[in-house]
N, C-alpha and C. Protein backbone atom coordinates (compact mmCIF):
# COMPACT_ATOMS: atom_id res chain seq x y z
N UNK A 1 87.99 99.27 96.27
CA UNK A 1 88.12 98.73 97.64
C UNK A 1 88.82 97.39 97.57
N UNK A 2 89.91 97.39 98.43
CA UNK A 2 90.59 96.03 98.12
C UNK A 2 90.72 95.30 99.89
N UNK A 3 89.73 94.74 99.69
CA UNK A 3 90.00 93.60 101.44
C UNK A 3 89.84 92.23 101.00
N UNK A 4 90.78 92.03 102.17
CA UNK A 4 91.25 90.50 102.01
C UNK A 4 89.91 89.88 102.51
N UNK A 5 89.60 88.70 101.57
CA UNK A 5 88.23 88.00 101.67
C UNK A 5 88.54 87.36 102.87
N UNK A 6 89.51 86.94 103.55
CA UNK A 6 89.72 85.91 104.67
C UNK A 6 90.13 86.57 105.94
N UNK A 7 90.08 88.17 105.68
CA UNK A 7 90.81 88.37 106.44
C UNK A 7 90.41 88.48 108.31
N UNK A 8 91.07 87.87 109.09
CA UNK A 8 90.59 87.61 110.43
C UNK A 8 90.68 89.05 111.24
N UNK A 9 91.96 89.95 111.36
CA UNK A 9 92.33 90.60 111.76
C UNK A 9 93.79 91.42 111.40
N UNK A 10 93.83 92.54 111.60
CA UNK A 10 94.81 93.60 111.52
C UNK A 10 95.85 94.09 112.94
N UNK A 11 97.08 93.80 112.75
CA UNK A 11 97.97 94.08 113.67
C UNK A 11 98.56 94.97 113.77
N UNK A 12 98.43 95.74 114.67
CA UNK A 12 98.82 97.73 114.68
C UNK A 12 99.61 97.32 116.33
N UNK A 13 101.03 97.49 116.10
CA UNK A 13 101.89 97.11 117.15
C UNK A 13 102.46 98.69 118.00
N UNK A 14 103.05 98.98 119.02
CA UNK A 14 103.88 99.63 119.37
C UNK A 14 104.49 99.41 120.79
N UNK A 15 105.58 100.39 121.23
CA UNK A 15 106.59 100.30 122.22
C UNK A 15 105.39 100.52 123.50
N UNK A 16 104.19 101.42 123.67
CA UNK A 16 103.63 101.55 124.70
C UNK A 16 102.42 101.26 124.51
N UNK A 17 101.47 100.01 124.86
CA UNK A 17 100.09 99.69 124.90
C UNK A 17 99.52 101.20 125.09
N UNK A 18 98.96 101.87 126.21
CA UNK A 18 98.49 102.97 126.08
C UNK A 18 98.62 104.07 125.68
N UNK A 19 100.25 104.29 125.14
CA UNK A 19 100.26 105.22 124.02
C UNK A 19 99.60 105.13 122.89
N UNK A 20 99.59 103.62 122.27
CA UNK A 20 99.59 103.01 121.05
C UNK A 20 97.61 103.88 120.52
N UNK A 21 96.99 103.21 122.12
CA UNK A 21 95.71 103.31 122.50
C UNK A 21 95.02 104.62 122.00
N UNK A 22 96.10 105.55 122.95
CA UNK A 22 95.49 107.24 122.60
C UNK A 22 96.10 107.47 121.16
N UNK A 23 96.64 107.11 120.72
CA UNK A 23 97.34 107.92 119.37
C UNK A 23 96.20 106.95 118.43
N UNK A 24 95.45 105.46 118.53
CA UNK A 24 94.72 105.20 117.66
C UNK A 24 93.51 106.03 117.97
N UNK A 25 92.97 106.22 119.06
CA UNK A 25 92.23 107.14 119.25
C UNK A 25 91.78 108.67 118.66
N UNK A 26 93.15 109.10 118.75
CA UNK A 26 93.54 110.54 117.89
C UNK A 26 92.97 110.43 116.31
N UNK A 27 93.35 109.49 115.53
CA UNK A 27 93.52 109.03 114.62
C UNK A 27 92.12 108.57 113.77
N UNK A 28 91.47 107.97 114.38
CA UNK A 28 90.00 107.33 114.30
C UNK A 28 88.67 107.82 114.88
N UNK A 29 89.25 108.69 116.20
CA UNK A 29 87.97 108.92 116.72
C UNK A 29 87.50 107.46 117.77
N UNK A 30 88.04 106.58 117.45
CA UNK A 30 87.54 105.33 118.24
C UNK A 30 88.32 104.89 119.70
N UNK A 31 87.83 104.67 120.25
CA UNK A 31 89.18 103.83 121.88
C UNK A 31 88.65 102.58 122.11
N UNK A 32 89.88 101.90 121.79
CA UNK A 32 90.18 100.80 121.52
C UNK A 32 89.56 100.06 123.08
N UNK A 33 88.87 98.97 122.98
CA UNK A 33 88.38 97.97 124.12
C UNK A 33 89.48 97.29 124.77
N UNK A 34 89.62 96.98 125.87
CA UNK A 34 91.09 96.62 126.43
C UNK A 34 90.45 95.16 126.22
N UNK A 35 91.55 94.01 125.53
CA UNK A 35 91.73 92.53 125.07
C UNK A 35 91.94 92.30 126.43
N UNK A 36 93.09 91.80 126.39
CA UNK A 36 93.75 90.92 127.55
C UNK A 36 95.57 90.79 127.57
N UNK A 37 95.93 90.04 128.21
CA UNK A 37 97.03 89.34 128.10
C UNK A 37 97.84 88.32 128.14
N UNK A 38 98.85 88.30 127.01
CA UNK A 38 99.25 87.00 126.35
C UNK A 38 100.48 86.46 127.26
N UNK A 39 100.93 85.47 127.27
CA UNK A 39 102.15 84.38 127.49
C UNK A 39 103.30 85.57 126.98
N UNK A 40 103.52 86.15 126.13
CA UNK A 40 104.42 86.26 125.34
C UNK A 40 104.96 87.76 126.03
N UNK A 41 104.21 88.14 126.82
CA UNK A 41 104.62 89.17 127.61
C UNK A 41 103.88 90.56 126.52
N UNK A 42 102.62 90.14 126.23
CA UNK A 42 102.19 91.34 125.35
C UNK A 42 100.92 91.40 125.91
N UNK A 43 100.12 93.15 125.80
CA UNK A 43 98.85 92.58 125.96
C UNK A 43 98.11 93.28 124.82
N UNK A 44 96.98 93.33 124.78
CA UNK A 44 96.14 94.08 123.32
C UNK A 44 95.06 95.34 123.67
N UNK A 45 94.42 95.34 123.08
CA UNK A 45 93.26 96.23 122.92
C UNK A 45 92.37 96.00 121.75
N UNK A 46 91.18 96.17 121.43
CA UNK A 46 90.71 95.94 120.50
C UNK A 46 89.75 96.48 120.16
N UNK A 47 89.76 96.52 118.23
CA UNK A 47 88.48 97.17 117.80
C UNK A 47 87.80 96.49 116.30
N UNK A 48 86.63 96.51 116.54
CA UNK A 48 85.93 95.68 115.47
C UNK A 48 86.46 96.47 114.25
N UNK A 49 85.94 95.96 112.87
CA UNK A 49 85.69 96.20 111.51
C UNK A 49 84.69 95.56 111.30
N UNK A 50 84.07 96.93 110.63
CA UNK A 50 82.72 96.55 109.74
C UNK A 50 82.97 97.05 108.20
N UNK A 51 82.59 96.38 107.42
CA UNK A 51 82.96 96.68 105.55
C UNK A 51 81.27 96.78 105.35
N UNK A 52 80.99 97.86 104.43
CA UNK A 52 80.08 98.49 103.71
C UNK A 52 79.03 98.48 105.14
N UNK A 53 79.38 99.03 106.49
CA UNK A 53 78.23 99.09 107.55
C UNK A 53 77.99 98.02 107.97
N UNK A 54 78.49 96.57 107.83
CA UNK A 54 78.12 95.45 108.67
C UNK A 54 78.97 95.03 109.42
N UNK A 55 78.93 94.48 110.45
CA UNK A 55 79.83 93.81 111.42
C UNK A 55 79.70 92.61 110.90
N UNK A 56 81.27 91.69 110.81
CA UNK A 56 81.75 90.47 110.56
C UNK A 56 83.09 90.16 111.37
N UNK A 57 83.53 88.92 111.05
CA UNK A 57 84.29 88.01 112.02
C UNK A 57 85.90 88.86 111.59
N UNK A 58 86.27 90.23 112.02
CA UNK A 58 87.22 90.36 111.45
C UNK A 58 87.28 91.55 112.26
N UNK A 59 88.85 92.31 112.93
CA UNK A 59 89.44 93.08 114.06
C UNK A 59 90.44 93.95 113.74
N UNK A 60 90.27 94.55 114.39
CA UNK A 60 91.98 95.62 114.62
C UNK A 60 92.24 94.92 115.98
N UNK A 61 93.71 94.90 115.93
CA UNK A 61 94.43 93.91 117.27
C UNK A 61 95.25 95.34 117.85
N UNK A 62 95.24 96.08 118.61
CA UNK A 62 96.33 97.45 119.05
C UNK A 62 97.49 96.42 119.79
N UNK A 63 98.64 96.06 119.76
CA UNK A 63 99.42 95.53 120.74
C UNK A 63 100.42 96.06 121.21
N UNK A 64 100.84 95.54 122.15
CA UNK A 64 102.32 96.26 122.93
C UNK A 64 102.98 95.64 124.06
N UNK A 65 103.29 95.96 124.94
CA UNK A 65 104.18 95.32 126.04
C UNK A 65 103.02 95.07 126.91
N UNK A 66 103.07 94.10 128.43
CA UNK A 66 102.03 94.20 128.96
C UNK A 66 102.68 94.96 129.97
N UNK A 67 102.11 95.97 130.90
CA UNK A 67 102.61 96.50 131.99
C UNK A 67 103.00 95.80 132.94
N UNK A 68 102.23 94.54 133.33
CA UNK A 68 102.31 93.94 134.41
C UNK A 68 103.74 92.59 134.08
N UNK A 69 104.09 92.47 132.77
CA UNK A 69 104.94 91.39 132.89
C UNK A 69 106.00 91.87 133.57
N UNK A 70 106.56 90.46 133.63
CA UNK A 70 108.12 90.07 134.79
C UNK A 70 109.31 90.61 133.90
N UNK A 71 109.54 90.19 133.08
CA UNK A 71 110.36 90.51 132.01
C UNK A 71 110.39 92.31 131.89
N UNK A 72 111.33 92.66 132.21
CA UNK A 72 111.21 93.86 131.69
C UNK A 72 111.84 94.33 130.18
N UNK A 73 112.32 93.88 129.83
CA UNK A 73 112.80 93.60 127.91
C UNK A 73 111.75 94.07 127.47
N UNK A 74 111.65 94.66 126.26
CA UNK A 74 110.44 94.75 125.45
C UNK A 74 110.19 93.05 124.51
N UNK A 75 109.34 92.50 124.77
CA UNK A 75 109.17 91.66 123.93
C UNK A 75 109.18 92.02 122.43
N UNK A 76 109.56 90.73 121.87
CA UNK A 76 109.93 90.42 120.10
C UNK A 76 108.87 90.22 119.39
N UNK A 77 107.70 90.02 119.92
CA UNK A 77 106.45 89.50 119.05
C UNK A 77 105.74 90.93 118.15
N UNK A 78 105.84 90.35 117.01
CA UNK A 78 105.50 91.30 116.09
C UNK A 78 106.43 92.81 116.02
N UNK A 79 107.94 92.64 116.17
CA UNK A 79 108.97 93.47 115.89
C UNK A 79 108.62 94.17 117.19
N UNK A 80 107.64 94.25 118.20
CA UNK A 80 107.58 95.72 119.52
C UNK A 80 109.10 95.76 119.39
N UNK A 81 110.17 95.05 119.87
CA UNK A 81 111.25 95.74 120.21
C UNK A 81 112.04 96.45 119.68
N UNK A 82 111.62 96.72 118.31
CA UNK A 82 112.48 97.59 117.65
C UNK A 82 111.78 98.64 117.06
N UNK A 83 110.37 98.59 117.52
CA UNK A 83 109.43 99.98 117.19
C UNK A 83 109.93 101.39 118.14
N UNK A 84 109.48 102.49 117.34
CA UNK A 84 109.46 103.56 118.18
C UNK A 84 108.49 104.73 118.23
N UNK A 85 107.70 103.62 117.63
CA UNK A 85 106.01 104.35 116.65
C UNK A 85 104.88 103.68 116.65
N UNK A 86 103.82 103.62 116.49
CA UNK A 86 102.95 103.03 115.92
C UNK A 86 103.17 102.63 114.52
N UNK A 87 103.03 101.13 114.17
CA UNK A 87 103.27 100.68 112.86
C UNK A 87 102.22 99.42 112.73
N UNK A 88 101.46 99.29 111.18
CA UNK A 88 100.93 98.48 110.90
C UNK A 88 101.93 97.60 110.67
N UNK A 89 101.93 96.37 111.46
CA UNK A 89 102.77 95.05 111.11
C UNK A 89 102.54 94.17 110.63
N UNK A 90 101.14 93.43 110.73
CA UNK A 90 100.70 92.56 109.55
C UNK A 90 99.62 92.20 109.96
N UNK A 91 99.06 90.82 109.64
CA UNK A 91 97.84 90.51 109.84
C UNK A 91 97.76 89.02 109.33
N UNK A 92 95.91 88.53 109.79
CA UNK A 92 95.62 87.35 109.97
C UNK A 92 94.62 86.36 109.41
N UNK A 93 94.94 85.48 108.65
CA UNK A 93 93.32 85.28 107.69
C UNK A 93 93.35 84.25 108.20
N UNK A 94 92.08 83.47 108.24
CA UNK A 94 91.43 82.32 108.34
C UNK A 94 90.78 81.37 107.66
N UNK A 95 91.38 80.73 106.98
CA UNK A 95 90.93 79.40 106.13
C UNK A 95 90.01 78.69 106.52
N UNK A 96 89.36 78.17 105.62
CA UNK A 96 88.55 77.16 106.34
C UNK A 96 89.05 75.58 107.19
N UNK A 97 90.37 75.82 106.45
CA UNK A 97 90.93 73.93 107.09
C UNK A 97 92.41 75.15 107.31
N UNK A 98 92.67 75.08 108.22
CA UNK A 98 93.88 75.44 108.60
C UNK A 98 95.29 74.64 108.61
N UNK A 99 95.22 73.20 108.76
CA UNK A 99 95.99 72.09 108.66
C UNK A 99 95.77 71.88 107.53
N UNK A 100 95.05 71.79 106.57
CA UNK A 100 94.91 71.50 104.77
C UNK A 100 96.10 72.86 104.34
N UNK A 101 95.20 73.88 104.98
CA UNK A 101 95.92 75.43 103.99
C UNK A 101 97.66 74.95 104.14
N UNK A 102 97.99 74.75 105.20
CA UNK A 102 99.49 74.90 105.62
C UNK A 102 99.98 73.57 105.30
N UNK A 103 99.71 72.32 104.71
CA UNK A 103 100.23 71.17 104.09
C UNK A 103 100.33 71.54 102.66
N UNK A 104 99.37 72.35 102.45
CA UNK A 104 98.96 72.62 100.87
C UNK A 104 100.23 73.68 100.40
N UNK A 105 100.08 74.62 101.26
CA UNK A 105 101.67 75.37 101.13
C UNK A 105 102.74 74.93 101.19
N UNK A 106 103.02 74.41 102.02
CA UNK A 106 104.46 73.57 102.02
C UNK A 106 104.77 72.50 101.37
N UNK A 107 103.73 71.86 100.50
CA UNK A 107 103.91 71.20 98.56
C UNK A 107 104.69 72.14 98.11
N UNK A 108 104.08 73.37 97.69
CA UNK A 108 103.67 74.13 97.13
C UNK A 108 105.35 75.70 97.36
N UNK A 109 106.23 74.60 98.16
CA UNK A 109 107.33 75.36 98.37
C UNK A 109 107.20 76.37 99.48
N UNK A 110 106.19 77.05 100.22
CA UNK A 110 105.97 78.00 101.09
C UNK A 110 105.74 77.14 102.43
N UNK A 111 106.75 77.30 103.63
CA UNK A 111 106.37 77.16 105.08
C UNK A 111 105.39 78.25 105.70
N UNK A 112 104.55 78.02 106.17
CA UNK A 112 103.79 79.19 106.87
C UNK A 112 104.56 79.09 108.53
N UNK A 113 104.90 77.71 108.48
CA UNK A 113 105.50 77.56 110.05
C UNK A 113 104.86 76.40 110.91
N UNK A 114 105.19 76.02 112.35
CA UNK A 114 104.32 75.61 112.91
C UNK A 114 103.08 76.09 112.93
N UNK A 115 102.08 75.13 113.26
CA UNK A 115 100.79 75.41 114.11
C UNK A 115 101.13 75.33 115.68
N UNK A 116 100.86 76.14 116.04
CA UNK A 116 100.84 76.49 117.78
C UNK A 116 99.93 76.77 118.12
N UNK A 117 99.15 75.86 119.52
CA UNK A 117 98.22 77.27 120.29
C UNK A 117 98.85 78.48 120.95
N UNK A 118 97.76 79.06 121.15
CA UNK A 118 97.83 80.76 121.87
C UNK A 118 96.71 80.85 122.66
N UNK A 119 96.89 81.70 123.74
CA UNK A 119 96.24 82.13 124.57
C UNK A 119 95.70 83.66 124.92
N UNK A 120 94.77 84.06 125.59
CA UNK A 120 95.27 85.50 126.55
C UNK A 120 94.15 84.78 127.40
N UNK A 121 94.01 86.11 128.82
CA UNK A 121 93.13 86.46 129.72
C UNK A 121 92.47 87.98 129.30
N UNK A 122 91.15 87.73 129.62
CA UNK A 122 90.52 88.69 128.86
C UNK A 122 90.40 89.63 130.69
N UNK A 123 90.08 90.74 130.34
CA UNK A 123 89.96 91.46 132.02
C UNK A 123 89.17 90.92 133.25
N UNK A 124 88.13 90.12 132.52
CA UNK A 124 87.14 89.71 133.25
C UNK A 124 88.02 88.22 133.71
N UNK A 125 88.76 87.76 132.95
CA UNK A 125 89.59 86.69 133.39
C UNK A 125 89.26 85.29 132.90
N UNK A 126 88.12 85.76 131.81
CA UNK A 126 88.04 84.20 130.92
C UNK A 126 89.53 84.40 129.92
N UNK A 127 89.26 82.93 130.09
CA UNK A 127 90.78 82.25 128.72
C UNK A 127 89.84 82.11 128.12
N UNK A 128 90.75 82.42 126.68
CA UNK A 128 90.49 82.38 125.10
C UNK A 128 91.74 81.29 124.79
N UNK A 129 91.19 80.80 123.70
CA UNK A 129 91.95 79.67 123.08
C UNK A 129 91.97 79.81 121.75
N UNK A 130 93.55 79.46 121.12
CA UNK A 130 92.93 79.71 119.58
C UNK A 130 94.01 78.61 118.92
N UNK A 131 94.52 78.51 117.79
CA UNK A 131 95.31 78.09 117.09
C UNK A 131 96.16 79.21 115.57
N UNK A 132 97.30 78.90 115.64
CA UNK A 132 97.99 79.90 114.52
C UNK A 132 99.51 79.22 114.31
N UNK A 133 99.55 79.99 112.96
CA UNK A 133 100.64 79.38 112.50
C UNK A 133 102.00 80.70 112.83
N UNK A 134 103.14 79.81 113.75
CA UNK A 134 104.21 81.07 114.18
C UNK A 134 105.69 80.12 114.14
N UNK A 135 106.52 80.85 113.06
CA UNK A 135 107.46 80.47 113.11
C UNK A 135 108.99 81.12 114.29
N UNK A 136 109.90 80.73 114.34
CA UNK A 136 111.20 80.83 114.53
C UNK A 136 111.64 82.41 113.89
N UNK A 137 111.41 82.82 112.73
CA UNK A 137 111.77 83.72 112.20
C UNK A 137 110.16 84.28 111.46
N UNK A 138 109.15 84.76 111.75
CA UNK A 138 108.30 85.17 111.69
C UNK A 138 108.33 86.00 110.57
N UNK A 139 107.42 85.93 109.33
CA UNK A 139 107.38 86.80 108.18
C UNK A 139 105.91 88.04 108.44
N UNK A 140 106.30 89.38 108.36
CA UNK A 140 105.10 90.20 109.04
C UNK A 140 104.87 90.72 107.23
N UNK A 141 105.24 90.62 106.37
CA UNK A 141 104.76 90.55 105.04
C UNK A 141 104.07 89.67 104.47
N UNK A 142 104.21 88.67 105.32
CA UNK A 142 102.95 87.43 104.71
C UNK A 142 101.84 87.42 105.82
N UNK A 143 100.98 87.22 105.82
CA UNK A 143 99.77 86.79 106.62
C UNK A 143 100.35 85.64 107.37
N UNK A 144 99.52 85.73 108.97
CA UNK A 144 99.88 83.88 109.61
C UNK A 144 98.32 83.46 109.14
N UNK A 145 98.06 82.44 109.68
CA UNK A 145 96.98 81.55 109.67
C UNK A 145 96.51 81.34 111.10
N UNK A 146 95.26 81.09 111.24
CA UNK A 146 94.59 81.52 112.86
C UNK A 146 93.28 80.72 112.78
N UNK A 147 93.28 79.86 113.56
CA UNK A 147 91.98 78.96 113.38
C UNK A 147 91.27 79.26 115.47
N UNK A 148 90.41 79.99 115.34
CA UNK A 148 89.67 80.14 116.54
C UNK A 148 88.96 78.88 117.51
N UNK A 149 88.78 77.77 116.69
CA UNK A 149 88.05 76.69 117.19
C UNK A 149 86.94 76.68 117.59
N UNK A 150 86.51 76.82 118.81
CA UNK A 150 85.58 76.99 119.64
C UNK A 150 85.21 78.26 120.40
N UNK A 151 86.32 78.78 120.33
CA UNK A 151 86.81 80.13 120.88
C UNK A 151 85.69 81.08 120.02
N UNK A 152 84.76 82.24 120.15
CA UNK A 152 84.69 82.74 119.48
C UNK A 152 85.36 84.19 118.67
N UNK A 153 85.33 84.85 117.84
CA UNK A 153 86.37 85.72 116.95
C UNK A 153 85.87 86.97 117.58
N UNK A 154 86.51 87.77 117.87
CA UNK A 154 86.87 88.63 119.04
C UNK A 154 86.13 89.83 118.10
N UNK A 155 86.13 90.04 116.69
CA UNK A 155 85.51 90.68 116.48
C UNK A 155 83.89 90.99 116.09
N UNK A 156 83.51 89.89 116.62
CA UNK A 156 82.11 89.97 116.91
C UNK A 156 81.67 90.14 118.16
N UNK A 157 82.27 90.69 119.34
CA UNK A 157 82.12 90.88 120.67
C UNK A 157 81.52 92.44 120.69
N UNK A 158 81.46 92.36 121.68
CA UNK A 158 80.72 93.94 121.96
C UNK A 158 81.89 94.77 122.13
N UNK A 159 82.81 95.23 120.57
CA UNK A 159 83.47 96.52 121.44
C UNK A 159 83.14 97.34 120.33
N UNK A 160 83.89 98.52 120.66
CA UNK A 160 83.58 99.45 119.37
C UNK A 160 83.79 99.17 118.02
N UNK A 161 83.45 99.54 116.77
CA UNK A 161 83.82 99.59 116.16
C UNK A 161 84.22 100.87 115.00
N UNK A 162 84.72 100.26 113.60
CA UNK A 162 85.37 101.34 112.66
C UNK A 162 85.52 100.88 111.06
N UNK A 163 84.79 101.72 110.43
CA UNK A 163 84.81 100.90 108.88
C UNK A 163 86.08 100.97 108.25
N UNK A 164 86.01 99.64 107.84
CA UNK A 164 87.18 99.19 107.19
C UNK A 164 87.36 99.23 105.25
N UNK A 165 88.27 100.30 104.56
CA UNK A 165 88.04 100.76 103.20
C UNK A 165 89.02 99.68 102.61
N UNK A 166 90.29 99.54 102.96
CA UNK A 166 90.71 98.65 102.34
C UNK A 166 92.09 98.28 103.06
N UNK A 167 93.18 97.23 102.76
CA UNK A 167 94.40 96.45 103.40
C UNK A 167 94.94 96.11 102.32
N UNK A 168 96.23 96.96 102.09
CA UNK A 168 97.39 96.58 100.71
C UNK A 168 98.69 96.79 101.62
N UNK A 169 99.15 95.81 100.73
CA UNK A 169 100.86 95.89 101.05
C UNK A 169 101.50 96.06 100.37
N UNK A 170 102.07 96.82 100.40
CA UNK A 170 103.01 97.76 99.06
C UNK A 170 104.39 97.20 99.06
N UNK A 171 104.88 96.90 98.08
CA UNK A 171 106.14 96.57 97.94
C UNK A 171 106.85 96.97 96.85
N UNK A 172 108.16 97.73 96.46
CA UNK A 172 109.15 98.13 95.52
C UNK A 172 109.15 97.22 94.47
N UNK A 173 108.97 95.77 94.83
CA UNK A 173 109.33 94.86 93.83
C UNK A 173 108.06 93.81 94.67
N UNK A 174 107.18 93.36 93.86
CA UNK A 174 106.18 92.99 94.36
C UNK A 174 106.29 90.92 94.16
N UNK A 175 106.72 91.10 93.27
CA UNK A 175 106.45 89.67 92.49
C UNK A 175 106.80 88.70 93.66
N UNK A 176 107.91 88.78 94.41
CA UNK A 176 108.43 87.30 95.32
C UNK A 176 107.20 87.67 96.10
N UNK A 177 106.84 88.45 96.76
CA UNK A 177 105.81 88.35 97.85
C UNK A 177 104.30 87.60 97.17
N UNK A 178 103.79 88.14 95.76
CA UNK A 178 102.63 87.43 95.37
C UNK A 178 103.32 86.04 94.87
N UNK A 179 104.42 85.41 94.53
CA UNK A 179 104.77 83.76 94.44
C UNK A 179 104.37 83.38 95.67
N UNK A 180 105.05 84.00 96.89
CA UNK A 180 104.46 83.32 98.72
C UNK A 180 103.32 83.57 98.74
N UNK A 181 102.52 84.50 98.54
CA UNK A 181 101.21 84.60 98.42
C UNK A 181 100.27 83.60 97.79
N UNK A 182 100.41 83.53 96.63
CA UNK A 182 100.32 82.41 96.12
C UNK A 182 100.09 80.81 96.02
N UNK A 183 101.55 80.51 96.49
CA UNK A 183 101.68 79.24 97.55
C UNK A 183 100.45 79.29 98.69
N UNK A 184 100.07 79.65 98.93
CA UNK A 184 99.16 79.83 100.46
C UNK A 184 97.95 78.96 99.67
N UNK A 185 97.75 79.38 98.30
CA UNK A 185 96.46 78.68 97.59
C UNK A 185 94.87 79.38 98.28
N UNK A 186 94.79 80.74 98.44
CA UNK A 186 93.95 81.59 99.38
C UNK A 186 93.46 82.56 98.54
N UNK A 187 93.88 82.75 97.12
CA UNK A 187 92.96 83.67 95.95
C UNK A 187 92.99 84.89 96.80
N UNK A 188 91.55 85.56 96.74
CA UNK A 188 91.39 86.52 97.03
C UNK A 188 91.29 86.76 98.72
N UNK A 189 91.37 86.12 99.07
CA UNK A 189 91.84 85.86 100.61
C UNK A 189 92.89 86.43 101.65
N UNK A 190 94.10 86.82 100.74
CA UNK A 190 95.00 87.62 101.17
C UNK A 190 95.07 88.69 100.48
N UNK A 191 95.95 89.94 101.68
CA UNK A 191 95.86 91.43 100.95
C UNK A 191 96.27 91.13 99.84
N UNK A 192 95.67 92.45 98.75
CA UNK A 192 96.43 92.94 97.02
C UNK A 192 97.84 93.27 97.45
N UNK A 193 98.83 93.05 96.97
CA UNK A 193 100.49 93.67 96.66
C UNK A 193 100.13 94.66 95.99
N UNK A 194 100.65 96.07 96.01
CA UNK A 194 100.92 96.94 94.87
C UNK A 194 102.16 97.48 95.09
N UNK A 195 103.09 97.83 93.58
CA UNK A 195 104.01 98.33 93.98
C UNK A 195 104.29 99.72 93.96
N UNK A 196 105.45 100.21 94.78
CA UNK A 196 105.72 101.38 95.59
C UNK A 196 106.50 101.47 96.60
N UNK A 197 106.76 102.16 96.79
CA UNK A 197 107.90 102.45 98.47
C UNK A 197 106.99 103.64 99.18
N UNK A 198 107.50 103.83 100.44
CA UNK A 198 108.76 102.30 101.06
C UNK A 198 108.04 100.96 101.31
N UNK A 199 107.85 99.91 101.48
CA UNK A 199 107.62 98.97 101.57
C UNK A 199 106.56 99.07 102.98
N UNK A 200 105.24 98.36 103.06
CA UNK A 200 104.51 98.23 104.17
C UNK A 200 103.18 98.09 103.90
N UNK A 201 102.11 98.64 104.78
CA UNK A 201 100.86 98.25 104.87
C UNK A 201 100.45 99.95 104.87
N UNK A 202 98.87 99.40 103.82
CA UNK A 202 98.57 100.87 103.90
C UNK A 202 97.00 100.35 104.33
N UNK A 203 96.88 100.28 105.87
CA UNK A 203 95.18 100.38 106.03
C UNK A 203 94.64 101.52 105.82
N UNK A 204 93.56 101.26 105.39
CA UNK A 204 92.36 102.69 105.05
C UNK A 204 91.31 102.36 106.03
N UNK A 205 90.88 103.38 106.69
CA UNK A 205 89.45 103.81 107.43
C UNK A 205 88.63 104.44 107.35
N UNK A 206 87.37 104.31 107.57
CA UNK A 206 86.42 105.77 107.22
C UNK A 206 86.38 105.99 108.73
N UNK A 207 86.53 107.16 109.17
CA UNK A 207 85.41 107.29 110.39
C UNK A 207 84.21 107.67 110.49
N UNK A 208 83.32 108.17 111.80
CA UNK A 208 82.41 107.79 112.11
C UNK A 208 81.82 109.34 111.14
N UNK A 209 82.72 110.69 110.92
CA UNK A 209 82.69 111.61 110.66
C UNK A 209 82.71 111.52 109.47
N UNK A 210 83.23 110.72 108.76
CA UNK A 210 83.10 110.56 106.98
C UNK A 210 84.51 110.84 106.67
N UNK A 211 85.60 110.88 107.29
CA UNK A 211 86.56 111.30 107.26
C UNK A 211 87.66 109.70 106.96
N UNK A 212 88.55 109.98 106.00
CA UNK A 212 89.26 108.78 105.75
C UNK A 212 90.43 108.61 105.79
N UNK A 213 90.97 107.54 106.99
CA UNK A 213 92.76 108.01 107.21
C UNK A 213 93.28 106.57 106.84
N UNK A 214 94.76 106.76 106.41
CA UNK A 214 95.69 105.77 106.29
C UNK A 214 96.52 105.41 107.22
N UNK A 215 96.67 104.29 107.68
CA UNK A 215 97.79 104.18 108.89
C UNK A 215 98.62 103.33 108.35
């Protein structure tokens, strides 16, 4: 079993929020809790992870376009605009000093990026507040960094959940990605690299049936 010790959350993107929804559905057996929506013209859905049967501070994020934005473009956040599928795109760990982790990297030769806040509206219409690190040219092979604050971590809320077996990122040639990895100074904190093609994320699930899929 290989999970990232830090890990906050998992980003499963596509071209249609409620397609994205029923096809994770298909897939898991689970339907995803409707999140909210972001600034960025995206909105989510969401579903807990629990490792060995317990619930902890850590999510599946479903994202996609929001129906209701102005913009009719598909937004850029997390590649949607050039999906035509459901695709694991990356994901999110949480340090304990988030401003230490990302000074400590960028010694250390690795930008993680700015720190920015973020927002959504949840249905009920509370704001959430958080902090994360998002660059200009966004790396979906490295982890961002995500500091919740006060906010609490979405995957300890009341939605469904789905056990979580393991989060690797496979790469042909592995080594530059564990040097950036590395740099982060996060050990076992970020996903294992293994190599292989084609290049991506291989989440594992059990479901509720005993049944175990890769997405």
């Amino acid at each position: 079993m290989s999970i990232p010790r830090l890990l906050d959350h998992v980003v499963i993107a596509g071209p249609d929020l409620d397609a994205l929804v029923r096809w994770f559905a298909q897939e898991t057996g689970v339907s995803a809790a409707p999140g909210g929506v972001h600034p960025t013209g995206t909105a989510n859905a969401l579903v807990a992870l629990t490792v060995a049967g317990e619930r902890g501070p850590q999510y599946i994020e479903l994202i996609g376009p929001d129906p209701d934005r102005k913009d009719a473009a598909l937004p850029t956040k997390f590649g949607i605009a050039g999906l035509t599928a459901p695709s694991v795109q990356t994901y999110a760990v949480h340090p304990d000093d988030l401003d230490a982790t990302v000074a400590a990297a960028r010694g250390r030769g690795y930008d993680p990026g700015p720190i920015e806040p973020l927002s959504r509206r949840t249905p009920d219409g509370e704001l959430l507040e958080w902090r994360l690190t998002r660059g200009e040219d966004v790396r979906l092979d490295v982890p961002f960094l995500i500091d919740w604050g006060a906010t609490a971590q979405p995957g300890l809320s009341a939605i469904p959940a789905i056990e979580l077996v393991s989060l690797v990122r496979v790469e042909p040639d592995p080594a530059p990605l564990r040097r950036e990895l590395d740099a982060l100074g996060l050990g076992d904190g970020v996903a294992e690299v293994a190599e292989g093609a084609p290049a991506g994320y291989r989440l594992t699930l059990r479901r509720d049936d005993g049944r175990v899929v890769v997405l």
